[in-house]
C-alpha atoms as a PDB file:
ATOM      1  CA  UNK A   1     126.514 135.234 110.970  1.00  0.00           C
ATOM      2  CA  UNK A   2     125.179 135.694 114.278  1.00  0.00           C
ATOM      3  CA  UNK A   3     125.930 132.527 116.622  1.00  0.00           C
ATOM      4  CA  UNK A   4     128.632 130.454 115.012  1.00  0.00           C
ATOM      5  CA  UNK A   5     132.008 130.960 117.101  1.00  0.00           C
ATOM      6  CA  UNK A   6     135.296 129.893 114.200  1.00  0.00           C
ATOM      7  CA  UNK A   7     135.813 126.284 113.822  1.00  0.00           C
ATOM      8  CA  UNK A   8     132.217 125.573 114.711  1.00  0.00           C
ATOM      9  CA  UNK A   9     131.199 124.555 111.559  1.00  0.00           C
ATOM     10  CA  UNK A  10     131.594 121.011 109.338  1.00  0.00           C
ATOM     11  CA  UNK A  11     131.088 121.155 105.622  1.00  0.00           C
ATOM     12  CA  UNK A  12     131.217 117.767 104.178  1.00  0.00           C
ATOM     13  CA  UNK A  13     131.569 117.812 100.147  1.00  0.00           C
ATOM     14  CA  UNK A  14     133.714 119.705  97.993  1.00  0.00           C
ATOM     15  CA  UNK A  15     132.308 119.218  94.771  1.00  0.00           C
ATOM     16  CA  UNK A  16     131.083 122.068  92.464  1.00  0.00           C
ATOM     17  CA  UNK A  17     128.759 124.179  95.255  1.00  0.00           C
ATOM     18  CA  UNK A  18     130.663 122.606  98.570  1.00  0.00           C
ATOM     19  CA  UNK A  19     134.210 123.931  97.347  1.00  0.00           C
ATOM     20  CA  UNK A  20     132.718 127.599  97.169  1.00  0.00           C
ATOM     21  CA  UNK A  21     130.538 127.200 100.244  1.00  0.00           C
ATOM     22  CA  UNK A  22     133.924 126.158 101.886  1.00  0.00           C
ATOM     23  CA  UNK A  23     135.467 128.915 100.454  1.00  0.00           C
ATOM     24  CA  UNK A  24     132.838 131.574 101.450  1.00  0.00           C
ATOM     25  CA  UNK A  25     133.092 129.941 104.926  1.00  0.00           C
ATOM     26  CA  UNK A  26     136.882 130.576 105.141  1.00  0.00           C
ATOM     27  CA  UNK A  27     136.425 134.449 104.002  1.00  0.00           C
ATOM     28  CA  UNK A  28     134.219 134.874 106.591  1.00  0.00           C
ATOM     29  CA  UNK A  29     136.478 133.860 109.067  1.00  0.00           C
ATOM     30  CA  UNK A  30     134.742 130.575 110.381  1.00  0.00           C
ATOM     31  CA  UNK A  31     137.639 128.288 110.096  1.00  0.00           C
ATOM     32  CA  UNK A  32     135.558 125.885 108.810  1.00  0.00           C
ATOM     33  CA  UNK A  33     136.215 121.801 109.047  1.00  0.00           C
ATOM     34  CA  UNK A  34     136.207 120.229 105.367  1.00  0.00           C
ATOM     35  CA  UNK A  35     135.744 116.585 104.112  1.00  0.00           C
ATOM     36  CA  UNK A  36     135.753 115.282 101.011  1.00  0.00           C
ATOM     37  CA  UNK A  37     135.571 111.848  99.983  1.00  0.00           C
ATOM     38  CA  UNK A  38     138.469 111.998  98.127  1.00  0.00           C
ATOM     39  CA  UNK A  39     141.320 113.823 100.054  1.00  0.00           C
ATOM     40  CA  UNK A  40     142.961 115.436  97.582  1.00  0.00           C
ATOM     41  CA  UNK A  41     139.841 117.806  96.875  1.00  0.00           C
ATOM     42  CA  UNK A  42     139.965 119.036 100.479  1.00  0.00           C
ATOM     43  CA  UNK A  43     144.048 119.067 100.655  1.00  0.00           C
ATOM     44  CA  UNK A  44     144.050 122.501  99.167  1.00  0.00           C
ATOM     45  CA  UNK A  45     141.684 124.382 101.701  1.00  0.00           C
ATOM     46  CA  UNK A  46     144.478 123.847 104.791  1.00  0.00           C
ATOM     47  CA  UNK A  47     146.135 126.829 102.653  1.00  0.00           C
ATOM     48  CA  UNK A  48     142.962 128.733 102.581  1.00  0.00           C
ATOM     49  CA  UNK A  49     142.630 129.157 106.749  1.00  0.00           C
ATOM     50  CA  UNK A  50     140.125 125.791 106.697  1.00  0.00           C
ATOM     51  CA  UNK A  51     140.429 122.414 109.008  1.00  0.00           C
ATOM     52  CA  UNK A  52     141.192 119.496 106.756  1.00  0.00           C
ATOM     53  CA  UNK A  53     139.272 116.501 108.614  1.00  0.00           C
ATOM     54  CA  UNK A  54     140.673 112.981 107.712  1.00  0.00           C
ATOM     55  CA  UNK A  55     136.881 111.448 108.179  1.00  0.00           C
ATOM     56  CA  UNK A  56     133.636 112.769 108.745  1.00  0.00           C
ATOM     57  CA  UNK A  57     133.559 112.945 112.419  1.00  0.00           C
ATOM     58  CA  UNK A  58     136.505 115.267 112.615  1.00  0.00           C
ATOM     59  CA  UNK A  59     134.149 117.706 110.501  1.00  0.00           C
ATOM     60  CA  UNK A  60     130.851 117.193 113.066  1.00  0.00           C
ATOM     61  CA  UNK A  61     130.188 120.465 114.250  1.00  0.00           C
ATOM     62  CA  UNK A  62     128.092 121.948 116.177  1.00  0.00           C
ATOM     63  CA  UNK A  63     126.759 123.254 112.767  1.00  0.00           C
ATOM     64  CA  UNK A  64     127.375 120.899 110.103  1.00  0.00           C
ATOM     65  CA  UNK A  65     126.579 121.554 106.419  1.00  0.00           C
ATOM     66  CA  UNK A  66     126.372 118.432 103.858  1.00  0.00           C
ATOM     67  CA  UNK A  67     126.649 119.044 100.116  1.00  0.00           C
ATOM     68  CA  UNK A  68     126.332 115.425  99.268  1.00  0.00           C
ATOM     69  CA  UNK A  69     125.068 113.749  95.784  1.00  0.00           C
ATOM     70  CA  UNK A  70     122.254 111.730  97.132  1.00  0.00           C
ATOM     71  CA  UNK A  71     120.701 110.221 100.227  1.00  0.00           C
ATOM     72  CA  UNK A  72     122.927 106.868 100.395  1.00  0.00           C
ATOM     73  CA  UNK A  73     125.768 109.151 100.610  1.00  0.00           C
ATOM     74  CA  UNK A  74     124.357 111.469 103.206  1.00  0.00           C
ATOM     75  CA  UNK A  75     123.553 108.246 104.842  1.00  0.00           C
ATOM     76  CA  UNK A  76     126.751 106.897 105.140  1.00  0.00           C
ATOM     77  CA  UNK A  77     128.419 110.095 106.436  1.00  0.00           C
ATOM     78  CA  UNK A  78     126.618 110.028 109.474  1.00  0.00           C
ATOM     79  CA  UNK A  79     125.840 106.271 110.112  1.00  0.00           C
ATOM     80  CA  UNK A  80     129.734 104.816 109.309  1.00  0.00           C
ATOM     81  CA  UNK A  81     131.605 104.344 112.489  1.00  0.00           C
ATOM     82  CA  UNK A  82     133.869 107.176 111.834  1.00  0.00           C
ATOM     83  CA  UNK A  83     130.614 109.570 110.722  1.00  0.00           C
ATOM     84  CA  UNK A  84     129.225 112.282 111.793  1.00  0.00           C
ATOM     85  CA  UNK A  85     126.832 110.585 114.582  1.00  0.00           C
ATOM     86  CA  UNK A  86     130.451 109.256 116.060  1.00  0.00           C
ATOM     87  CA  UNK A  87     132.100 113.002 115.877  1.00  0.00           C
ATOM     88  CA  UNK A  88     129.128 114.832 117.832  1.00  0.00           C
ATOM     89  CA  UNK A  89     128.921 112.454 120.414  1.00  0.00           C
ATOM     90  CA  UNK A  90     133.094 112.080 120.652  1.00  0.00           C
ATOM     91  CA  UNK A  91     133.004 116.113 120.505  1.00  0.00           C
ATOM     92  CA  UNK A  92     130.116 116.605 123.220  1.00  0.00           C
ATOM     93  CA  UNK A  93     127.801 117.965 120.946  1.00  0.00           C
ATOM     94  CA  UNK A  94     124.704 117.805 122.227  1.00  0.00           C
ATOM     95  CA  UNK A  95     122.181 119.377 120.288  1.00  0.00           C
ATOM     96  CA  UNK A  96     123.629 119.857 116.856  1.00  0.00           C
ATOM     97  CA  UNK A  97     122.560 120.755 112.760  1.00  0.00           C
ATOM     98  CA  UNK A  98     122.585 119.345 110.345  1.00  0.00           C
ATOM     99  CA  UNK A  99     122.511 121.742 107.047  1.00  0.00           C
ATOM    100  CA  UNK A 100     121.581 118.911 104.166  1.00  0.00           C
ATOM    101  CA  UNK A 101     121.817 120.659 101.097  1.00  0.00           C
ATOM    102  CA  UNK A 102     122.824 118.780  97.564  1.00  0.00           C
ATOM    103  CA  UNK A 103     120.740 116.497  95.287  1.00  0.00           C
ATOM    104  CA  UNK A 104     118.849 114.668  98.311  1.00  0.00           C
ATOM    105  CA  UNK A 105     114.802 113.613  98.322  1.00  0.00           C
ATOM    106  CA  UNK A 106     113.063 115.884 100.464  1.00  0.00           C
ATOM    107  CA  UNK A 107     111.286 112.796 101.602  1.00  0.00           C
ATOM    108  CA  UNK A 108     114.495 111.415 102.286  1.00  0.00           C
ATOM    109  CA  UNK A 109     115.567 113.921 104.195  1.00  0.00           C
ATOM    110  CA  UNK A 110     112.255 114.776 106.049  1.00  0.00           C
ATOM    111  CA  UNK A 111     112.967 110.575 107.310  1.00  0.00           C
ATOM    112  CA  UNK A 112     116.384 110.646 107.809  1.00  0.00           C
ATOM    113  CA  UNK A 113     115.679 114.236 110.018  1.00  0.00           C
ATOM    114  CA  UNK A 114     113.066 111.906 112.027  1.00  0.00           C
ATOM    115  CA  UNK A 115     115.442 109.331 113.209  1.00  0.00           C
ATOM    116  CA  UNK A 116     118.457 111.626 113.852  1.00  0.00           C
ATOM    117  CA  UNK A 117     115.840 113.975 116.422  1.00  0.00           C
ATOM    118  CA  UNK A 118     116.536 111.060 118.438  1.00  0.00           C
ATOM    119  CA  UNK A 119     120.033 111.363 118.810  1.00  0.00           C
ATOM    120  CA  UNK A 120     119.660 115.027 119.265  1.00  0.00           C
ATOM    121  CA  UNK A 121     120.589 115.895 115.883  1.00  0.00           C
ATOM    122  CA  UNK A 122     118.323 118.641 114.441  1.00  0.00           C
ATOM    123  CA  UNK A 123     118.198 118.635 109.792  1.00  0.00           C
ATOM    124  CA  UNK A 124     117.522 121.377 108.184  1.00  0.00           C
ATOM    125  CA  UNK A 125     116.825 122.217 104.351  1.00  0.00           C
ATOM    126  CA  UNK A 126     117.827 125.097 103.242  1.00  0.00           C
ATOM    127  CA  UNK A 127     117.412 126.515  99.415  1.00  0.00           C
ATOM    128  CA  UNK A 128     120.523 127.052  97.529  1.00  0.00           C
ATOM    129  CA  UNK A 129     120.007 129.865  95.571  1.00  0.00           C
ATOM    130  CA  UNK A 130     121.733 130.974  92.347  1.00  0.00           C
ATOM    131  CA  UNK A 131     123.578 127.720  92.076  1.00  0.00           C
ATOM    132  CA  UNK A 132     127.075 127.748  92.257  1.00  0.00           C
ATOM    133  CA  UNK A 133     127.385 131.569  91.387  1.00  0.00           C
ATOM    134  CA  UNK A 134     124.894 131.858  95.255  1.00  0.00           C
ATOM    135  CA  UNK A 135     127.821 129.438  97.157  1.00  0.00           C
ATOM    136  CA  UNK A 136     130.737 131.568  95.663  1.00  0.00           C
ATOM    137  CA  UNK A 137     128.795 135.170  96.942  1.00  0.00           C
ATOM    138  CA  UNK A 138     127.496 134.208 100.535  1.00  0.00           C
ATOM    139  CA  UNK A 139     129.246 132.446 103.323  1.00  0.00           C
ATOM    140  CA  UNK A 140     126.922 129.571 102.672  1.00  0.00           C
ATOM    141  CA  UNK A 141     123.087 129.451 101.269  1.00  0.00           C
ATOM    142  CA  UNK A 142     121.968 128.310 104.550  1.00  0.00           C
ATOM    143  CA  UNK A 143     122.806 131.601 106.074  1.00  0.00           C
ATOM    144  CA  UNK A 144     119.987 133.754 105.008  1.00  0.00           C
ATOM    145  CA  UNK A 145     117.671 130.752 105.963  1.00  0.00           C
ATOM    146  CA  UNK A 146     118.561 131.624 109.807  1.00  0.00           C
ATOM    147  CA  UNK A 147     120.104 128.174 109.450  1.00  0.00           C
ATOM    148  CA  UNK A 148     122.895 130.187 111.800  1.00  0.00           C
ATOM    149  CA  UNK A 149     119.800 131.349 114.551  1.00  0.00           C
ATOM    150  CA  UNK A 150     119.623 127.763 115.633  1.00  0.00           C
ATOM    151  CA  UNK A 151     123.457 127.240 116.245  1.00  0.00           C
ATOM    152  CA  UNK A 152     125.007 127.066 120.029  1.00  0.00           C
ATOM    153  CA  UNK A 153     127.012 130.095 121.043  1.00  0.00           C
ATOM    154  CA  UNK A 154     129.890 130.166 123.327  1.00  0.00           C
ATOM    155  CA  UNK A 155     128.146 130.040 126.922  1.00  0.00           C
ATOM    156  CA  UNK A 156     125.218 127.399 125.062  1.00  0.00           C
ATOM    157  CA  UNK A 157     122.594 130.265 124.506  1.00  0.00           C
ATOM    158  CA  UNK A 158     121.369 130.769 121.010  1.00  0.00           C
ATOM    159  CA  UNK A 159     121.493 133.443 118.613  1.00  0.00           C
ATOM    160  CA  UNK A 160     118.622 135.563 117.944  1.00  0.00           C
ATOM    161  CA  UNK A 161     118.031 136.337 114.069  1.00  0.00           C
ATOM    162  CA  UNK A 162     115.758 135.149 111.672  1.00  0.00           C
ATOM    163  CA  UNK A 163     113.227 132.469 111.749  1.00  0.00           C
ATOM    164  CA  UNK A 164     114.966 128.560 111.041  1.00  0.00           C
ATOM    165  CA  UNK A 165     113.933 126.149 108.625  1.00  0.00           C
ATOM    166  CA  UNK A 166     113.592 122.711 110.105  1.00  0.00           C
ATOM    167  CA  UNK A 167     113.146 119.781 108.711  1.00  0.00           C
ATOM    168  CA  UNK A 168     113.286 118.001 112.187  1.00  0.00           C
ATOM    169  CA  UNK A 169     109.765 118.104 113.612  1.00  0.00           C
END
């Protein structure tokens, strides 16, 4: 995963395809952050070599993945005062994504993507593929999207690899 230095990257949502995203993440040695909305779900992954973040702006990253159940919940992780807009900007993250995968419109998303390019924030969509059985076997979906092109590097250049997938005009 060319461009994403350990601990740069959030995942929010431990359910059924966040738990073996975060998992994947771990394996690959990108100390991920983790949320969950309930605490005990993300408890488990401080074993694993993962950041346990009490609230969602502990988990914004400069890459930030979101396996949420629906738009009012991706909503309210980054617009609550202790959400993801309140993490990147307490963190000095200037230019980050945000990796929206889950059960979320793509109109939703293609709005939501709008307003956040004016904080900065760039949203991207990436496909899950092969469900659950996809999160468990790659560090995360997003990857072979060149979701990870887009992400700062140490020094604030950006990787070179494939093409991204923006939702973010």
């Amino acid at each position: 995963m060319t461009g994403v230095n350990p601990g740069d990257v959030g995942l929010l949502g431990l359910g059924a395809m966040g738990a073996p995203m975060a998992r994947a993440l771990v394996a690959a040695g990108l100390e991920p952050w983790v949320w969950n909305r309930t605490a005990a779900k993300a408890e488990p992954f401080a074993e694993t070599g993962a950041h346990v973040a009490a609230a969602p702006a502990d988990a914004a990253r400069p890459v930030t993945l979101t396996v949420l159940a629906d738009l009012p919940d991706l909503e309210e992780v980054v617009d609550r005062p202790d959400g993801l807009l309140a993490g990147w900007r307490a963190a000095g993250v200037a230019a980050p994504v945000l990796v929206v995968m889950g059960t979320v419109s793509p109109t939703g998303v293609r709005q939501l993507g709008a307003r956040l390019a004016g904080h900065g924030v760039r949203v991207s969509t990436p496909r899950v593929r092969r469900g659950c059985s996809g999160a468990e076997a790659t560090p995360t979906p997003a990857a072979s999207d060149g979701v990870w092109s887009s992400a700062p590097r140490a020094g604030g250049s950006r990787a070179a690899s494939a093409p991204s997938v923006p939702t973010t005009p």
